[in-house]
C-alpha atoms as a PDB file:
ATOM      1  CA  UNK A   1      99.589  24.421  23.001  1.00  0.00           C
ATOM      2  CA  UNK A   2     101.247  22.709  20.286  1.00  0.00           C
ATOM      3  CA  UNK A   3     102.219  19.314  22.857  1.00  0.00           C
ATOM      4  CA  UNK A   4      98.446  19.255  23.847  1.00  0.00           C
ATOM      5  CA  UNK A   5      97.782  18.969  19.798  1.00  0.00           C
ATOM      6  CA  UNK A   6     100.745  16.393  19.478  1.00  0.00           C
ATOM      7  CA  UNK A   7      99.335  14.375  22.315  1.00  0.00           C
ATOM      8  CA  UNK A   8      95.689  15.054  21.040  1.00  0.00           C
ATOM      9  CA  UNK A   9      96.727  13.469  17.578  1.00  0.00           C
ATOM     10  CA  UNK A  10      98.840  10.393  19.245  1.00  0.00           C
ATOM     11  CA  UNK A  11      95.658   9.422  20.726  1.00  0.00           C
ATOM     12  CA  UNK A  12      93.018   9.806  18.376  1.00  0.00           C
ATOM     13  CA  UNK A  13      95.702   7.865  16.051  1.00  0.00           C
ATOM     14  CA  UNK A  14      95.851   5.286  18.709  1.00  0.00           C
ATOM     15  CA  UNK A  15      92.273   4.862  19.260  1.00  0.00           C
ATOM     16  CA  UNK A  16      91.706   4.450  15.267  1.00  0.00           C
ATOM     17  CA  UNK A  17      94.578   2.173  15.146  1.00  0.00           C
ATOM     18  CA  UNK A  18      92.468   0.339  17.859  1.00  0.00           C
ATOM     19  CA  UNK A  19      89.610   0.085  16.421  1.00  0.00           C
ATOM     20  CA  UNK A  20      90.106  -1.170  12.765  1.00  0.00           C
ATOM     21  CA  UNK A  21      92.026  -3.685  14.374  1.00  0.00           C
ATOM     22  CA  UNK A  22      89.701  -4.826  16.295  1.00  0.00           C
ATOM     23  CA  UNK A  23      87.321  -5.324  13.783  1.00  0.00           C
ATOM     24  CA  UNK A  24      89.780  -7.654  11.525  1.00  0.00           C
ATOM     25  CA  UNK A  25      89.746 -10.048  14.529  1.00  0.00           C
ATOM     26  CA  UNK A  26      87.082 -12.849  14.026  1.00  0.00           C
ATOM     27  CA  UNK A  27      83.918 -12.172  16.868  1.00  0.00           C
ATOM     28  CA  UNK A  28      83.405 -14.744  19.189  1.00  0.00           C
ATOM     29  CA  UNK A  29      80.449 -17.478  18.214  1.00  0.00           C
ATOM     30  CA  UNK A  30      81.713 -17.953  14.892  1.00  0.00           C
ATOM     31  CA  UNK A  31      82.587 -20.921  13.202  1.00  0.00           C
ATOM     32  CA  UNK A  32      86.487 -20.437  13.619  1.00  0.00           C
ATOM     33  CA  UNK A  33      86.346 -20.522  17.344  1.00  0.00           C
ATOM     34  CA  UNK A  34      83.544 -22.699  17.954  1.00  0.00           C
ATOM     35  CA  UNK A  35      84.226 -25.919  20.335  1.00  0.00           C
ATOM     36  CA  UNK A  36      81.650 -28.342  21.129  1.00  0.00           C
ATOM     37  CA  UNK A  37      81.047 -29.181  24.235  1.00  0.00           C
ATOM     38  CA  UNK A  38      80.063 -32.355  25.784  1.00  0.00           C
ATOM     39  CA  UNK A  39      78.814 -32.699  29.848  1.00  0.00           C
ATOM     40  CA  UNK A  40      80.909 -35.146  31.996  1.00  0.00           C
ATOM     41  CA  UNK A  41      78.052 -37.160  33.594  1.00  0.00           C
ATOM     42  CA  UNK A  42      80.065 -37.643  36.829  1.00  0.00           C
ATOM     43  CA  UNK A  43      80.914 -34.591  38.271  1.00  0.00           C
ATOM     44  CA  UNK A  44      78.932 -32.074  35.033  1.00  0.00           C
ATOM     45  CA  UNK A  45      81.448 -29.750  33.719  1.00  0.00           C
ATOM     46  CA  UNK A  46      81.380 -29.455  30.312  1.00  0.00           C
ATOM     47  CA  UNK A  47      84.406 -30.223  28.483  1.00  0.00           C
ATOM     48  CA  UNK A  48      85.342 -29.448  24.776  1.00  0.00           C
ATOM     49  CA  UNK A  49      84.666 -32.729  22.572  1.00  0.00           C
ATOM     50  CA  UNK A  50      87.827 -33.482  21.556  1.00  0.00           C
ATOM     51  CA  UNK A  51      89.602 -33.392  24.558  1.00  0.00           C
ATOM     52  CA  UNK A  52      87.461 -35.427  26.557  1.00  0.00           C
ATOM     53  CA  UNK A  53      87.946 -39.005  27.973  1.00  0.00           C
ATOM     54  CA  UNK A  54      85.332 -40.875  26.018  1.00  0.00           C
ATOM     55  CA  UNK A  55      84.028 -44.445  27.038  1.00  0.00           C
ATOM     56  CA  UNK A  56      82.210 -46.660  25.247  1.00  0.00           C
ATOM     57  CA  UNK A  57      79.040 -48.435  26.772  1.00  0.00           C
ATOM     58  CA  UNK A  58      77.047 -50.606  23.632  1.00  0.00           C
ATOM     59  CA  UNK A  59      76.104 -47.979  21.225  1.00  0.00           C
ATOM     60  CA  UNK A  60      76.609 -45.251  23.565  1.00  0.00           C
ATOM     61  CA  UNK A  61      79.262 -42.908  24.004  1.00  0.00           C
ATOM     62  CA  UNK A  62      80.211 -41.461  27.046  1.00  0.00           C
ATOM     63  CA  UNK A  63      82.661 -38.220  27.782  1.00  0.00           C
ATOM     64  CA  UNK A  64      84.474 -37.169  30.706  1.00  0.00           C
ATOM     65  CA  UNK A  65      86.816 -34.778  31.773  1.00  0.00           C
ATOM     66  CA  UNK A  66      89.686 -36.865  33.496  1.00  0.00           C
ATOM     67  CA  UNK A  67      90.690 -40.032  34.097  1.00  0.00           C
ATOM     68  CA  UNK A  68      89.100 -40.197  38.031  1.00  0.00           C
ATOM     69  CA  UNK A  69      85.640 -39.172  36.652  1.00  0.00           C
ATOM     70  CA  UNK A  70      85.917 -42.220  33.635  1.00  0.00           C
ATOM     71  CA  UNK A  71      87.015 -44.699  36.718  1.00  0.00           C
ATOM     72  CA  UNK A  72      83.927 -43.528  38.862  1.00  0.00           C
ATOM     73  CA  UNK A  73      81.873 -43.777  35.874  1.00  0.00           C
ATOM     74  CA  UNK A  74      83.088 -47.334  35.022  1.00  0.00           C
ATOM     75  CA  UNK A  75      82.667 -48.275  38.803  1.00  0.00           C
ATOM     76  CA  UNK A  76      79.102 -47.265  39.318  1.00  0.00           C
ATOM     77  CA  UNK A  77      79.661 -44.471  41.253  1.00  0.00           C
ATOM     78  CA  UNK A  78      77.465 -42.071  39.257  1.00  0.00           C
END
């Protein structure tokens, strides 16, 4: 009788512990963890801004997620 309370107590700690800690963590959407996104025009996956391949056409940028997709872009093959 007295494990079952020991074992009862260990995991209503546990699930406390859980559970403030979880709400110290950020939730997802804000502005900490949000990325913009910009669609490669070639093959349309979105790709996080700063990562992506950008090329310039006049006053136009353009973003891409690799290298092939910019070379198919900048050969017509859209």
């Amino acid at each position: 009788m007295l494990l079952r309370l020991l074992i009862l107590a260990l995991l209503v700690a546990a699930v406390a512990w859980l559970v403030t800690r979880r709400a110290r963590v950020a939730p997802r959407g804000t502005a900490d963890t949000v990325r913009p996104l910009v669609q490669d025009p070639v093959c349309k996956t979105f790709v996080p801004k700063e990562t992506a391949i950008v090329v310039r056409r006049g006053d136009e940028d353009f973003y891409f997620c690799g290298r092939e997709c910019a070379e198919r872009f900048e050969q017509g093959e859209t």
